[in-house]
N, C-alpha and C. Protein backbone atom coordinates (compact mmCIF):
# COMPACT_ATOMS: atom_id res chain seq x y z
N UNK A 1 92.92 99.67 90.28
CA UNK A 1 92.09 100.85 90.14
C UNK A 1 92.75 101.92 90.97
N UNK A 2 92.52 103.09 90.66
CA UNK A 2 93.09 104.23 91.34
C UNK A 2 92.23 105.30 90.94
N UNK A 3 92.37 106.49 92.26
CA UNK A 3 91.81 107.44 91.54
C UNK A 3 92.40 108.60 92.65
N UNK A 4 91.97 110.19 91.92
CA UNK A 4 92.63 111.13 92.95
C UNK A 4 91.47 112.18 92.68
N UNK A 5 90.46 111.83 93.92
CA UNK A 5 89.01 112.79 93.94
C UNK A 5 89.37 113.66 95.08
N UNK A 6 89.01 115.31 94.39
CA UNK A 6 89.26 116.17 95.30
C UNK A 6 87.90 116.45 96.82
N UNK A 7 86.80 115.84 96.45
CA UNK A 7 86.10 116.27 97.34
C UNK A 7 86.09 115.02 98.41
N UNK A 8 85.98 115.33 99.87
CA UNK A 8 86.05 114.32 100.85
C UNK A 8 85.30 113.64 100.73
N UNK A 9 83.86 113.79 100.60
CA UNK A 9 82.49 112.85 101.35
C UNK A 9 82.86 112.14 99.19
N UNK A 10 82.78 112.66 98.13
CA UNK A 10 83.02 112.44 97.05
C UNK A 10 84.27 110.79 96.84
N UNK A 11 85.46 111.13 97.69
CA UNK A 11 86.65 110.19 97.97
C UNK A 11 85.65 108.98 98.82
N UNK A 12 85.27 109.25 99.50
CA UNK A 12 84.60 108.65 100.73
C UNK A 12 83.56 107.52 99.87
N UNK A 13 82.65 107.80 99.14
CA UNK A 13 81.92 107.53 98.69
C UNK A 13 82.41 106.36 97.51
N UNK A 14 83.53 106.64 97.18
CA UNK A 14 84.59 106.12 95.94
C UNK A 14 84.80 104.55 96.45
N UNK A 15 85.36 105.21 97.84
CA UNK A 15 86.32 103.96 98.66
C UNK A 15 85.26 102.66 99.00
N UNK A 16 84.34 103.42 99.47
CA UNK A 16 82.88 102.83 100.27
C UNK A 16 82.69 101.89 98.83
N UNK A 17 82.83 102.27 97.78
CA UNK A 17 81.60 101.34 97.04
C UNK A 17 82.78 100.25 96.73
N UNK A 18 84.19 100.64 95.92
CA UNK A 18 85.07 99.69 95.76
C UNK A 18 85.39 98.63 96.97
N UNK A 19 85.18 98.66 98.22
CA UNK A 19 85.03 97.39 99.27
C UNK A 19 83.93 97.04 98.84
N UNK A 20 82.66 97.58 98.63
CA UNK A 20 81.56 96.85 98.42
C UNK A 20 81.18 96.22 97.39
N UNK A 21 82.45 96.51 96.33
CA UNK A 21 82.33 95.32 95.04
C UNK A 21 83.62 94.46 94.97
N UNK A 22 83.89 94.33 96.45
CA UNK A 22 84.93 93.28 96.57
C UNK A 22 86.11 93.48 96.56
N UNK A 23 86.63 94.93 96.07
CA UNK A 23 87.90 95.71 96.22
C UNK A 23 88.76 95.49 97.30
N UNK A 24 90.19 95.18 97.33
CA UNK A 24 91.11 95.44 98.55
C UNK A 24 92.31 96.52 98.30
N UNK A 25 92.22 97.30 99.53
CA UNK A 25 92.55 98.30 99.79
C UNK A 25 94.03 98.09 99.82
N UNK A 26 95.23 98.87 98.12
CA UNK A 26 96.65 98.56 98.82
C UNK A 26 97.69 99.63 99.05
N UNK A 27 96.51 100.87 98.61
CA UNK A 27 97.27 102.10 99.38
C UNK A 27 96.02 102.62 99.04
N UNK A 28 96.38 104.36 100.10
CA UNK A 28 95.54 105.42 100.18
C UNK A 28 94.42 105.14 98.80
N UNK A 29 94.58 105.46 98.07
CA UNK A 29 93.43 105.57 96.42
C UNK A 29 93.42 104.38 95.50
N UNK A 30 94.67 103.30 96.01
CA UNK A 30 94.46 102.14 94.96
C UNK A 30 93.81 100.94 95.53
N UNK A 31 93.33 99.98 94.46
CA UNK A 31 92.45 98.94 95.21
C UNK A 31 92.91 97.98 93.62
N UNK A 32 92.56 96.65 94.35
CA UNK A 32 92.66 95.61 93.21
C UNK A 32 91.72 94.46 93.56
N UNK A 33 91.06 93.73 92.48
CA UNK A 33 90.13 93.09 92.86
C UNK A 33 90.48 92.03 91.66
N UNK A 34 90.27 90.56 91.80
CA UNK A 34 89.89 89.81 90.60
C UNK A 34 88.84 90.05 89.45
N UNK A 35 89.17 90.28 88.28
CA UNK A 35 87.58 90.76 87.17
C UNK A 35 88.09 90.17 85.95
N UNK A 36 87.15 90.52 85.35
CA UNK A 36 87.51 90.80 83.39
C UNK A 36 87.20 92.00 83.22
N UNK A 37 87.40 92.14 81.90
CA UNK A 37 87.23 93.17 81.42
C UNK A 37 86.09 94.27 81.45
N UNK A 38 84.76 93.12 81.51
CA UNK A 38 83.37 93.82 81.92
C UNK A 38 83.47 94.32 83.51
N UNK A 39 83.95 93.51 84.04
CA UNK A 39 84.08 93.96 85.45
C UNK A 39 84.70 95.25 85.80
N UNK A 40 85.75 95.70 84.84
CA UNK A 40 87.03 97.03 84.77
C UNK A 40 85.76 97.84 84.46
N UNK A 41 85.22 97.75 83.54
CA UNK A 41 84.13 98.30 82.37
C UNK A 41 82.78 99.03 83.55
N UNK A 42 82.64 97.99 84.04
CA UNK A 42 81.15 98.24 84.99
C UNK A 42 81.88 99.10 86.01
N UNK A 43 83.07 98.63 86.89
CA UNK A 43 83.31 99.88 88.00
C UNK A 43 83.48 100.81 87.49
N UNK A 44 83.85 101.21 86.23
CA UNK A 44 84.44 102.93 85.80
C UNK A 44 83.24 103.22 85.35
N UNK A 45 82.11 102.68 85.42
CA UNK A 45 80.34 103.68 85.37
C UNK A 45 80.19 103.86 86.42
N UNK A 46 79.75 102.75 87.30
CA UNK A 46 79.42 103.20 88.29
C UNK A 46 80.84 104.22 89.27
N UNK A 47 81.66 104.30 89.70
CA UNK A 47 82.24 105.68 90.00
C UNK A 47 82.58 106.58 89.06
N UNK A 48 81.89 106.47 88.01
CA UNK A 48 81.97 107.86 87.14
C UNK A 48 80.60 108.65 87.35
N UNK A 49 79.71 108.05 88.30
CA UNK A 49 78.39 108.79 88.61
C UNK A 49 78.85 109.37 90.34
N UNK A 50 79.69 109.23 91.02
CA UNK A 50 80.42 109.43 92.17
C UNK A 50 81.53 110.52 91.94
N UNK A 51 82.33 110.80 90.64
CA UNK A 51 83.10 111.82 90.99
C UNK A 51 82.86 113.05 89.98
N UNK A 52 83.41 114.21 90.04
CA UNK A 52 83.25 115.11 89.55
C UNK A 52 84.41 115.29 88.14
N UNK A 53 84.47 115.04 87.06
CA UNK A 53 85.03 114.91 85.93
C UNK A 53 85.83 116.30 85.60
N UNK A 54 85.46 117.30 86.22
CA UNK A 54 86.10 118.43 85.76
C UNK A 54 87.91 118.37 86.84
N UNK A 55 87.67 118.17 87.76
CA UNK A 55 88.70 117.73 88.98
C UNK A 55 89.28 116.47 89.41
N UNK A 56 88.45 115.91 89.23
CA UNK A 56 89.09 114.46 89.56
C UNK A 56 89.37 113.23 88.75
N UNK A 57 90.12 112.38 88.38
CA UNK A 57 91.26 111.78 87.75
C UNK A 57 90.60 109.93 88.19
N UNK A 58 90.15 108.91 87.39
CA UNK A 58 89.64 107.81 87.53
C UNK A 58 90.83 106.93 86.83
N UNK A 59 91.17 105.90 87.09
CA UNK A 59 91.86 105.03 86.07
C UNK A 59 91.87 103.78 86.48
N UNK A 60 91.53 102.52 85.47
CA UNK A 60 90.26 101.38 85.66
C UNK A 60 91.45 100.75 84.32
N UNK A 61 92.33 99.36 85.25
CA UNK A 61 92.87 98.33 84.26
C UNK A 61 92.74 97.03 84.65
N UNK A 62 92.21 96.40 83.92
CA UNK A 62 92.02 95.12 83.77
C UNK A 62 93.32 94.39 83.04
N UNK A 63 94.33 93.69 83.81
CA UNK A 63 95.77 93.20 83.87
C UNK A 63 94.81 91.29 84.06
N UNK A 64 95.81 90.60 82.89
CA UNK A 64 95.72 89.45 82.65
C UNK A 64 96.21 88.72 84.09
N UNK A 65 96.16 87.56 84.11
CA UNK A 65 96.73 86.90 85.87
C UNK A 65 98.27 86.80 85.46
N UNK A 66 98.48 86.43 84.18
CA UNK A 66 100.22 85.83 83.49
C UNK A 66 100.84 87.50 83.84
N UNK A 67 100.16 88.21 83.51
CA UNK A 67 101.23 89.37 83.75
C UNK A 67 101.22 90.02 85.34
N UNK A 68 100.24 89.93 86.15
CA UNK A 68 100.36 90.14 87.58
C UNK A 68 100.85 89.38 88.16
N UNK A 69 100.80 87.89 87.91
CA UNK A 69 101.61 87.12 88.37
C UNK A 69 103.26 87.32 88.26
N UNK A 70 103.82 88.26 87.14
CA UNK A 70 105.10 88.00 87.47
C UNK A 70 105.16 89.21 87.52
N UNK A 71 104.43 90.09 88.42
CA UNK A 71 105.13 91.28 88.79
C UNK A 71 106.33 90.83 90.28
N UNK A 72 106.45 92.29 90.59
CA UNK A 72 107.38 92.17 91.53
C UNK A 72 106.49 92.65 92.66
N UNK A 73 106.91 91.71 93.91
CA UNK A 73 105.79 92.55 94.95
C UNK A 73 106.32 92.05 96.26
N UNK A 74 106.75 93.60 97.03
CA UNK A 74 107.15 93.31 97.82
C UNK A 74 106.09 93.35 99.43
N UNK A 75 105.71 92.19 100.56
CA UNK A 75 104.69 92.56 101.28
C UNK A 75 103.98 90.93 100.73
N UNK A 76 102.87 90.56 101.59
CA UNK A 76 101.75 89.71 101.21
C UNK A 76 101.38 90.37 100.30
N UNK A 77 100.97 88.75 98.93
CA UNK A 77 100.47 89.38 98.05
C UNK A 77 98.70 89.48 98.00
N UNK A 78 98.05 88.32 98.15
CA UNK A 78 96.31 88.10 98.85
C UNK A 78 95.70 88.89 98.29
N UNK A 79 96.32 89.15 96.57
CA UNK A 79 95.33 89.19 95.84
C UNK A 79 95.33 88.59 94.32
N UNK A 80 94.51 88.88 93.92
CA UNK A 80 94.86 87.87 91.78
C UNK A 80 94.87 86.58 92.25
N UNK A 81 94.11 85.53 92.82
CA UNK A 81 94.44 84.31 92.21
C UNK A 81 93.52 84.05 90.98
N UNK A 82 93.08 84.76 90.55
CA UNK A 82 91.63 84.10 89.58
C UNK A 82 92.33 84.58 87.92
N UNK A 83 91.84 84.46 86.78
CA UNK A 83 92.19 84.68 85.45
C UNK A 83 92.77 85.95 85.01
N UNK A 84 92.08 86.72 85.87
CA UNK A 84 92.51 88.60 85.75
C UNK A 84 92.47 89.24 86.96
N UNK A 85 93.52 90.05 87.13
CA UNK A 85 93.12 90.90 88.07
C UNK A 85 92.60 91.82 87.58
N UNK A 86 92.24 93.06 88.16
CA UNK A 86 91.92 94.13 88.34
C UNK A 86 92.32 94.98 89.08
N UNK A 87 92.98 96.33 88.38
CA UNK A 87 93.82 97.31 89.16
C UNK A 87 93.14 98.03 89.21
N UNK A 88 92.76 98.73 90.12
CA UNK A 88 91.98 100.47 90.12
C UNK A 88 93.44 101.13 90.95
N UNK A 89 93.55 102.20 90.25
CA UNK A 89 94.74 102.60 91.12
C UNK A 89 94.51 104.37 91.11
């Protein structure tokens, strides 16, 4: 998952809820979490009631485990062990 929200307390609010649905933090705006597809589906409502659509930029992928698994990654990886990940970036 990722996103690039121009208002602070707006960003703030973004970050706050993606830890609170289990999200880990792997830079400034991206987060990745284990899901399916409903799971990709349900976070891009709920922070689509959090940012402002005219300015700010959301993007919500639900990546199979076979294809995150053979990415390249450099760093601990401590996240995706489950069927799908989930990218918010």
């Amino acid at each position: 998952m990722a996103y690039d929200v121009r208002d602070d307390s707006a960003r703030n609010a973004v970050a706050k809820r993606l830890t609170a649905l289990g999200f880990i933090r792997i830079q400034k705006s991206a987060y990745v979490r284990r899901g399916t597809r409903g799971v990709a589906r349900h976070v891009f409502r709920v922070l689509s009631r959090l940012i402002d659509t005219s300015t700010d930029k959301l993007l919500v992928l639900s990546i199979p485990e076979n294809v995150y698994a053979s990415a390249l990654i450099l760093g601990r990886r401590g996240v995706g062990d489950g069927e799908h990940v989930t990218v918010l970036a």
